[in-house]
Protein backbone atom coordinates (compact mmCIF):
# COMPACT_ATOMS: atom_id res chain seq x y z
CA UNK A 1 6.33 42.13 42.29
CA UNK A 2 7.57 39.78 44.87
CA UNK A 3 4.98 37.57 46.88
CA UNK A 4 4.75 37.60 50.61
CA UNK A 5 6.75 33.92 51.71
CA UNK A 6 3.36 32.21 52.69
CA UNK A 7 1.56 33.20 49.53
CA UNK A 8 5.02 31.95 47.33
CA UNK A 9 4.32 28.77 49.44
CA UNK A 10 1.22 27.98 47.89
CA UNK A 11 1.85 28.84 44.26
CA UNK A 12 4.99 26.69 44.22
CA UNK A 13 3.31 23.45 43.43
CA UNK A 14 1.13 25.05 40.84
CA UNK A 15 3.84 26.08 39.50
CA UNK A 16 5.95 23.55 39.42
CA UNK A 17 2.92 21.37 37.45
CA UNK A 18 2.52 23.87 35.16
CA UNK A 19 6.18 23.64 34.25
CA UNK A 20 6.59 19.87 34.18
CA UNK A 21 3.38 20.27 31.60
CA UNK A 22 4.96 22.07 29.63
CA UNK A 23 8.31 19.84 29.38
CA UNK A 24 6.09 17.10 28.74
CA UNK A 25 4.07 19.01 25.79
CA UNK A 26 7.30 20.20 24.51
CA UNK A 27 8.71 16.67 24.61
CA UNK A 28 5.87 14.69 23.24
CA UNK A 29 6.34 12.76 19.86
CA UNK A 30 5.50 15.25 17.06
CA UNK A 31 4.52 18.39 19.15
CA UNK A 32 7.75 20.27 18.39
CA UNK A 33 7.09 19.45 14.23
CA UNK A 34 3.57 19.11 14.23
CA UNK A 35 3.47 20.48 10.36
CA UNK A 36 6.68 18.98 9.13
CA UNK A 37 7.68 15.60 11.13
CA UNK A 38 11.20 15.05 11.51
CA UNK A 39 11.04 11.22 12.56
CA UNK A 40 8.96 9.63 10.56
CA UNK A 41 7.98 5.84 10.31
CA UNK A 42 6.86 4.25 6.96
CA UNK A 43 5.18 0.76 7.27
CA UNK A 44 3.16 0.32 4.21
CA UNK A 45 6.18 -0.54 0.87
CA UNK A 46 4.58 2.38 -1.09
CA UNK A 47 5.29 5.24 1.31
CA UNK A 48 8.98 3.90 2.54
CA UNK A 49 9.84 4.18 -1.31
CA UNK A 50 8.28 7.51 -1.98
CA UNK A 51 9.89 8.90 0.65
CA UNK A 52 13.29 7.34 -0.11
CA UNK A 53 12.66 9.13 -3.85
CA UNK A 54 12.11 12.12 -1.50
CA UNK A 55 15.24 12.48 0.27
CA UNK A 56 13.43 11.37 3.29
CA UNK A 57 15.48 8.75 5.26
CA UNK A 58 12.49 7.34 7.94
CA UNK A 59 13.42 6.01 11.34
CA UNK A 60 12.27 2.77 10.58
CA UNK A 61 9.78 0.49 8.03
CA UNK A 62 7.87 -2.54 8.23
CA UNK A 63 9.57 -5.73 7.09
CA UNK A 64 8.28 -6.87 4.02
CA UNK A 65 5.84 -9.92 4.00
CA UNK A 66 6.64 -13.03 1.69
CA UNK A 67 5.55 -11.61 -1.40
CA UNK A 68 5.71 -8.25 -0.91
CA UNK A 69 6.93 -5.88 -3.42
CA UNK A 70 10.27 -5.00 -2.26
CA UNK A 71 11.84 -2.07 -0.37
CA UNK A 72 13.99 1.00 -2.63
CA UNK A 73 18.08 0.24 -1.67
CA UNK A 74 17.71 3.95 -0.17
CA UNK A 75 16.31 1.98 2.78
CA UNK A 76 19.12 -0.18 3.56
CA UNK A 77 20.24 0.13 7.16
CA UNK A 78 17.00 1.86 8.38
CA UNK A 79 15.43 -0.41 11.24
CA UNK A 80 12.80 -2.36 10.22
CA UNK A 81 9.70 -3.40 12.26
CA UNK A 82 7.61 -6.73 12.06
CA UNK A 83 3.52 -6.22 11.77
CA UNK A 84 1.21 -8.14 14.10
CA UNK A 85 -2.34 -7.75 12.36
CA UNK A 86 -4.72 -5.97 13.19
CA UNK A 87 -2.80 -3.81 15.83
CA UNK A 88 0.45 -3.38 13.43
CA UNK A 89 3.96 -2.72 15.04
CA UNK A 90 4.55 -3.12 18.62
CA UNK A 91 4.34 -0.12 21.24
CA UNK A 92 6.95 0.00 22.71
CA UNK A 93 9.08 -0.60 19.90
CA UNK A 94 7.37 2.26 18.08
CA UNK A 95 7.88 4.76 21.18
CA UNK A 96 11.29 4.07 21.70
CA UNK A 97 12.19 5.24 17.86
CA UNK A 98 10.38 8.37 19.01
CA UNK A 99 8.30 9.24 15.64
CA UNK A 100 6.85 12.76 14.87
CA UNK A 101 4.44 10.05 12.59
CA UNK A 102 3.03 7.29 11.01
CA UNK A 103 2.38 6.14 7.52
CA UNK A 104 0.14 3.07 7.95
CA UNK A 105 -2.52 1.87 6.07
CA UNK A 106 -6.24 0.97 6.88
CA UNK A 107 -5.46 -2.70 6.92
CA UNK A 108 -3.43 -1.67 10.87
CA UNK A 109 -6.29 0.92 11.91
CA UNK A 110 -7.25 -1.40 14.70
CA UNK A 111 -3.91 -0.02 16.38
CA UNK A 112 -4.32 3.73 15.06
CA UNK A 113 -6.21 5.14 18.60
CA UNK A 114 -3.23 3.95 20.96
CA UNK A 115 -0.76 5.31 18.65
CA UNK A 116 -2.61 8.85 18.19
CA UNK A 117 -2.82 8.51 22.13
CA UNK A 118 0.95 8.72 22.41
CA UNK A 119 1.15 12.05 20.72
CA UNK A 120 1.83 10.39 17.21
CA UNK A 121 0.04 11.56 13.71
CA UNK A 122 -1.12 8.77 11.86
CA UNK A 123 -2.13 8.48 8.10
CA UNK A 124 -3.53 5.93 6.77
CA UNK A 125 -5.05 6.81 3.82
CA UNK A 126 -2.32 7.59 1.38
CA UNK A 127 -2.01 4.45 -0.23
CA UNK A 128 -3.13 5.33 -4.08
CA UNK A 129 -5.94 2.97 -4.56
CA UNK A 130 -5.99 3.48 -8.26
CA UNK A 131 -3.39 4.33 -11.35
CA UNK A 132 -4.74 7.75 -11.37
CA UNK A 133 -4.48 8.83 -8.14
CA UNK A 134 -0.90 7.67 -7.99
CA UNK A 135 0.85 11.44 -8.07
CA UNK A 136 -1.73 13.33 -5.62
CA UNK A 137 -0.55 10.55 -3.26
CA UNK A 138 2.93 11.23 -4.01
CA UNK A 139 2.65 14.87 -3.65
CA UNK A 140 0.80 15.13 -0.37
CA UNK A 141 3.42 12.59 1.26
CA UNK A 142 5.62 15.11 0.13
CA UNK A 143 3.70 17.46 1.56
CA UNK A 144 3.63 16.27 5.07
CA UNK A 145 7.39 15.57 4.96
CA UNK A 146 8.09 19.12 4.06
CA UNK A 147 9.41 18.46 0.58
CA UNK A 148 6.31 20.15 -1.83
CA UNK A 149 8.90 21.05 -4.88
CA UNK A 150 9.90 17.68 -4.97
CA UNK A 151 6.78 15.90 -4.65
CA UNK A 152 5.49 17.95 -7.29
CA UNK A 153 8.63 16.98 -9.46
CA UNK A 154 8.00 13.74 -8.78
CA UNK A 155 4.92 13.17 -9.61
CA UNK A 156 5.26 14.50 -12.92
CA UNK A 157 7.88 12.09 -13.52
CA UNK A 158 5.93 9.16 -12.13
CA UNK A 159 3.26 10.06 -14.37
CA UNK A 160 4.68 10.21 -17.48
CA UNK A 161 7.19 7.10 -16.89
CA UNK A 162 3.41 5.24 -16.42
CA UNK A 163 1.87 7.13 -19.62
CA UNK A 164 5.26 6.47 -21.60
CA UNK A 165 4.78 2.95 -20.95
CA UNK A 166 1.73 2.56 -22.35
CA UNK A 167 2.74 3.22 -25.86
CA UNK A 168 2.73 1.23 -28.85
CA UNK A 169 0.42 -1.42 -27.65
CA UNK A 170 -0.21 -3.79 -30.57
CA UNK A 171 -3.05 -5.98 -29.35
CA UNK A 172 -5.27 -5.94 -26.89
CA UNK A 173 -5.68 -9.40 -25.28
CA UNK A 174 -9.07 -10.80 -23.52
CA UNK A 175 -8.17 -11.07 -19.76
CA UNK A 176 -9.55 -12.29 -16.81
CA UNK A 177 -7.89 -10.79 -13.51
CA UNK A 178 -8.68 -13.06 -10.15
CA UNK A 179 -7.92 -13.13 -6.56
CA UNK A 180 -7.29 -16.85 -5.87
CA UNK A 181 -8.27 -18.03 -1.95
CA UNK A 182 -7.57 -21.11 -0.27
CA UNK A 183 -11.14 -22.23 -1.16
CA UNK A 184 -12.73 -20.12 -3.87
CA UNK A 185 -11.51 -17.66 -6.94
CA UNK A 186 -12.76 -13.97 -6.64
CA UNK A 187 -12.56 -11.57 -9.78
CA UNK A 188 -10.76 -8.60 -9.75
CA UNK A 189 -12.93 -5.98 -10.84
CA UNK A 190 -12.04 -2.65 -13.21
CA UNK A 191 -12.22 -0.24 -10.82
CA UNK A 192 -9.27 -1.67 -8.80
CA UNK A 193 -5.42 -1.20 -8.43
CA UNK A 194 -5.05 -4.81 -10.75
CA UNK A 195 -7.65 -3.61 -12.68
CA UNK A 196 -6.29 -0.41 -14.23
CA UNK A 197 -2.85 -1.87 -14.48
CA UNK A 198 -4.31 -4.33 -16.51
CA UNK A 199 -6.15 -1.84 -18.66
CA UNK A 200 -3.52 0.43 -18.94
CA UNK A 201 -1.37 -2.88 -20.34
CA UNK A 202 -3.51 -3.24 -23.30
CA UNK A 203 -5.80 -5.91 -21.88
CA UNK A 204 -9.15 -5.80 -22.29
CA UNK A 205 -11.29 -6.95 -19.31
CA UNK A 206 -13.49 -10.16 -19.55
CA UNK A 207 -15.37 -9.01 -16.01
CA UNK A 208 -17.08 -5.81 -16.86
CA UNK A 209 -20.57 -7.53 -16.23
CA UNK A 210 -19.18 -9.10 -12.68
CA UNK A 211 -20.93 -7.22 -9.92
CA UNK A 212 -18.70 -6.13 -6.72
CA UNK A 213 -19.81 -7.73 -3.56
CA UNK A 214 -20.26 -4.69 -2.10
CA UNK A 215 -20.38 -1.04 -1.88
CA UNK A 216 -17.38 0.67 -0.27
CA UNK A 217 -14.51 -0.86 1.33
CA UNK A 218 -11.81 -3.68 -0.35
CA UNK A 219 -14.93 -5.64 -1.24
CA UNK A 220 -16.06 -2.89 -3.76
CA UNK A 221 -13.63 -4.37 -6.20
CA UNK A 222 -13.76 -7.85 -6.02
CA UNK A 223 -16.91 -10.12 -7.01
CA UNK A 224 -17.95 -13.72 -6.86
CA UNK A 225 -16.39 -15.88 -9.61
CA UNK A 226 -17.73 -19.28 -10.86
CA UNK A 227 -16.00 -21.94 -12.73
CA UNK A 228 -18.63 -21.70 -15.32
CA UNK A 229 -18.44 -18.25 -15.88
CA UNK A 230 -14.82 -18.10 -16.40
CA UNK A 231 -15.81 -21.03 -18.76
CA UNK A 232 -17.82 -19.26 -20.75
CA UNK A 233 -16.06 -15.69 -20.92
CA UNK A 234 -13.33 -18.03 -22.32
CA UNK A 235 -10.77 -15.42 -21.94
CA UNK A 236 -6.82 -15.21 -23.94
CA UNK A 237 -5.00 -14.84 -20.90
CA UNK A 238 -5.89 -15.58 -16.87
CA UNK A 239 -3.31 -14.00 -14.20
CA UNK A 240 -4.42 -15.45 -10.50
CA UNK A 241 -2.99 -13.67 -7.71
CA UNK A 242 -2.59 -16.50 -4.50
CA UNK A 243 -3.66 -14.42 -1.66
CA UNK A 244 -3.50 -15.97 2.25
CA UNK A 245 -1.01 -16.32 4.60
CA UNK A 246 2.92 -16.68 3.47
CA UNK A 247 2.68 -20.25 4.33
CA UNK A 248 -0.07 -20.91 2.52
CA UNK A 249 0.49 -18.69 -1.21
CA UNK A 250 3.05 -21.25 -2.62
CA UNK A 251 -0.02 -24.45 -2.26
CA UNK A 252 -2.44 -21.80 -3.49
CA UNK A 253 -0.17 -20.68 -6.99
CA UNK A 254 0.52 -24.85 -7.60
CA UNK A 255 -3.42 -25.05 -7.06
CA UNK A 256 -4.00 -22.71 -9.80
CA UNK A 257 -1.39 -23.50 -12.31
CA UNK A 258 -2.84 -26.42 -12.94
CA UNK A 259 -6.50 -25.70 -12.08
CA UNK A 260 -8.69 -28.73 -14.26
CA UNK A 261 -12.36 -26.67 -14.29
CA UNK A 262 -10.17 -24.04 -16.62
CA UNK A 263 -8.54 -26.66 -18.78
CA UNK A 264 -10.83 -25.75 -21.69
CA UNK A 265 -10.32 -22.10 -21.64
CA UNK A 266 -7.93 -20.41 -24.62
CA UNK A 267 -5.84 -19.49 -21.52
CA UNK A 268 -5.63 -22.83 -20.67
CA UNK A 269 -4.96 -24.71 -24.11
CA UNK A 270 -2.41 -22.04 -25.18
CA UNK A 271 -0.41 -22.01 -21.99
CA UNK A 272 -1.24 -18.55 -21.15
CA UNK A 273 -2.41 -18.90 -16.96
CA UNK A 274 -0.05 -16.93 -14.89
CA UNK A 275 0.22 -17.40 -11.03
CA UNK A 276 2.41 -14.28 -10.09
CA UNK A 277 3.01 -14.65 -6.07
CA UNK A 278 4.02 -11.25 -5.68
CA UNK A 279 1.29 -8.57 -4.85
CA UNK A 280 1.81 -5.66 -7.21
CA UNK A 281 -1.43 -6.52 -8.90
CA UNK A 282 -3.23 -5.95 -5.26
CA UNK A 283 -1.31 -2.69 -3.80
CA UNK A 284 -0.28 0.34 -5.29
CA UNK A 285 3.76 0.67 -6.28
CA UNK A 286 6.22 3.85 -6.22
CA UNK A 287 7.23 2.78 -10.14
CA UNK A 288 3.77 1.88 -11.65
CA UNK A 289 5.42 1.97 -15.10
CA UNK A 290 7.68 -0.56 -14.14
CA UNK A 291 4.73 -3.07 -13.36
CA UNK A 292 3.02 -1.88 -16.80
CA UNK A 293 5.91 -3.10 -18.91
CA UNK A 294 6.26 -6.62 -17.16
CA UNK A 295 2.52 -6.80 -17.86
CA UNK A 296 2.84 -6.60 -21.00
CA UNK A 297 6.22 -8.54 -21.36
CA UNK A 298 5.20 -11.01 -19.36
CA UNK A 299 1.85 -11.42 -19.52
CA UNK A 300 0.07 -9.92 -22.31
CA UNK A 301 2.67 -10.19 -24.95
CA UNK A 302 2.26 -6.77 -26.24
C-alpha cells in the first residue's frame, strides 16, 4: 500500500533507526553465533590448550606470567594479550580482535561487566578446580565451541592418561603441600587442585587435621601453617610453591630451600624440600597425567 508523501515523511526517520538497529544488533560481537562463537579469546593457560586439543585456533591468549605453565605449540602465531589485574586485558585491544567470547577466570571478574557490556559472553568458571572435574570442564568448553564429539573424546582420553598414571605406586610418602608467601607459609589443603595431584601421586597428606581459613572461595583450601606444626607432623617430603609477584618468586624459592625452622624435619635431613616455581600445583592443566608422573619422578620417588 503506498503512503500519502507527508505521512512517508514522518515514518522515514523511524525507519531509518529501526534499520541502523538492526545493523548494529546484527554486527555486535557474538550476536550472529550466540550458541557456537566463532572468535573466541582464551586467557586463562588451561582453556587456550583445550581448545588447541580441540581444533579450535582462538583469536588471541593471554601471555603467560613468569611461572606459568606453558602454552600447547598449536598456539604459536595466535596474538597474545598482556593481563592488568583485576580488570584483565585491555578494551580496546579486546574489541578490535572482535570476539564472539571470553574464557577468563574469576581471578579477572572485576573486568567481566564492561566486557558483557560490549556484546561479549564471558565464562569464567571453567577452570577445573579439582582432578575430578577435569573432563566435564573439557567437555563443556567443547561444548560452547561447537565441537561436543570431540570434547567427549577427549575427555575420555584425558581421563584415563591421569588414571594410567597412577599405577604401580610402590610407596606412599608422608607429605606436606604449602603455599609459601613473602612473609608466612600457608598449607595446601586436600580438597585442592595441589592437593589431589598429590594424592593421586601416592603421597599421603600430613594436613588432614589443618582447618581451611574459610568457607568458599580460594581460601577454602588453604589454612594457617606454623613452624611448629610442620615440626611436629615431621613429614618425608615438603614441596613449597613461591607464590607473589614474578619479581618476587625467585627470593621467595631461595627463602625456602634453605628455610632453618624446618632443618630438623626428615624432609629436611634427607634432602627431600622441593621449591618448584612453576604453578601446576596451584591451577588446573590440559595434561594432568603429565604433572602426576613428574610428581612422582621428581618428588615422591615412586
Amino acid at each position: 500500500m503506498l503512503l500519502p508523501p507527508l505521512a512517508r515523511r514522518l515514518l522515514a526517520p523511524l525507519l531509518l533507526a529501526v534499520a541502523l538497529a538492526a545493523i548494529a544488533i546484527a554486527g555486535a560481537p557474538g550476536a550472529a553465533h550466540a550458541a557456537t562463537p566463532e572468535r573466541v579469546v582464551a586467557i586463562t593457560p588451561f582453556t587456550a590448550n583445550i581448545l588447541a586439543q580441540l581444533g579450535v585456533r582462538p583469536v588471541a591468549v593471554a601471555s603467560p606470567a613468569a611461572g606459568e605453565q606453558g602454552l600447547s605449540s598449536a598456539l604459536n602465531g595466535v596474538a597474545r594479550l598482556k593481563l592488568s589485574h583485576p580488570n584483565g586485558p585491555n578494551l580496546e585491544q579486546l574489541v578490535a580482535l572482535r570476539p564472539d567470547a571470553l574464557f577468563s577466570s574469576p581471578t579477572w571478574r572485576a573486568g567481566t561487566p564492561r566486557i558483557q557490556r560490549l556484546g561479549i559472553k564471558v565464562y569464567d568458571s571453567l577452570d577445573p578446580q579439582r582432578l575430578g572435574t577435569v573432563p566435564i570442564a573439557i567437555t563443556k568448553i567443547a561444548s560452547i565451541v561447537g565441537k561436543g564429539p570431540q570434547g567427549t573424546a577427549l575427555a575420555t582420553r584425558v581421563q584415563a592418561g591421569y588414571r594410567g598414571a597412577q599405577k604401580d605406586i610402590t610407596r606412599h610418602p608422608r607429605v606436606l603441600l604449602a603455599m609459601g608467601l613473602a612473609q608466612y607459609t600457608l598449607a595446601i589443603l586436600r580438597n585442592s587442585w595441589g592437593g589431589d595431584i598429590i594424592t593421586a601421586a601416592g603421597g599421603n597428606l600430613v594436613t588432614k587435621e589443618i582447618k581451611p581459613i574459610a568457607g568458599s572461595g580460594q581460601d577454602a583450601v588453604v589454612g594457617n601453617l606454623s613452624n611448629e606444626a610442620v615440626v611436629r607432623m615431621n613429614p618425608d617430603v615438603i614441596i613449597v610453591v613461591p607464590h607473589g609477584s614474578p619479581s618476587d618468586v625467585p627470593t621467595i624459592a631461595k627463602y625456602y630451600r634453605k628455610f632453618a625452622p624446618w632443618r630438623t624435619t626428615k624432609a629436611a635431613r634427607t634432602g627431600q624440600i622441593y621449591v618448584p616455581t612453576d604453578d601446576l600445583l596451584l591451577q588446573a592443566t590440559s595434561d594432568p597425567a603429565a604433572l602426576i608422573r613428574k610428581v612422582r619422578s621428581q618428588y615422591l620417588h615412586n
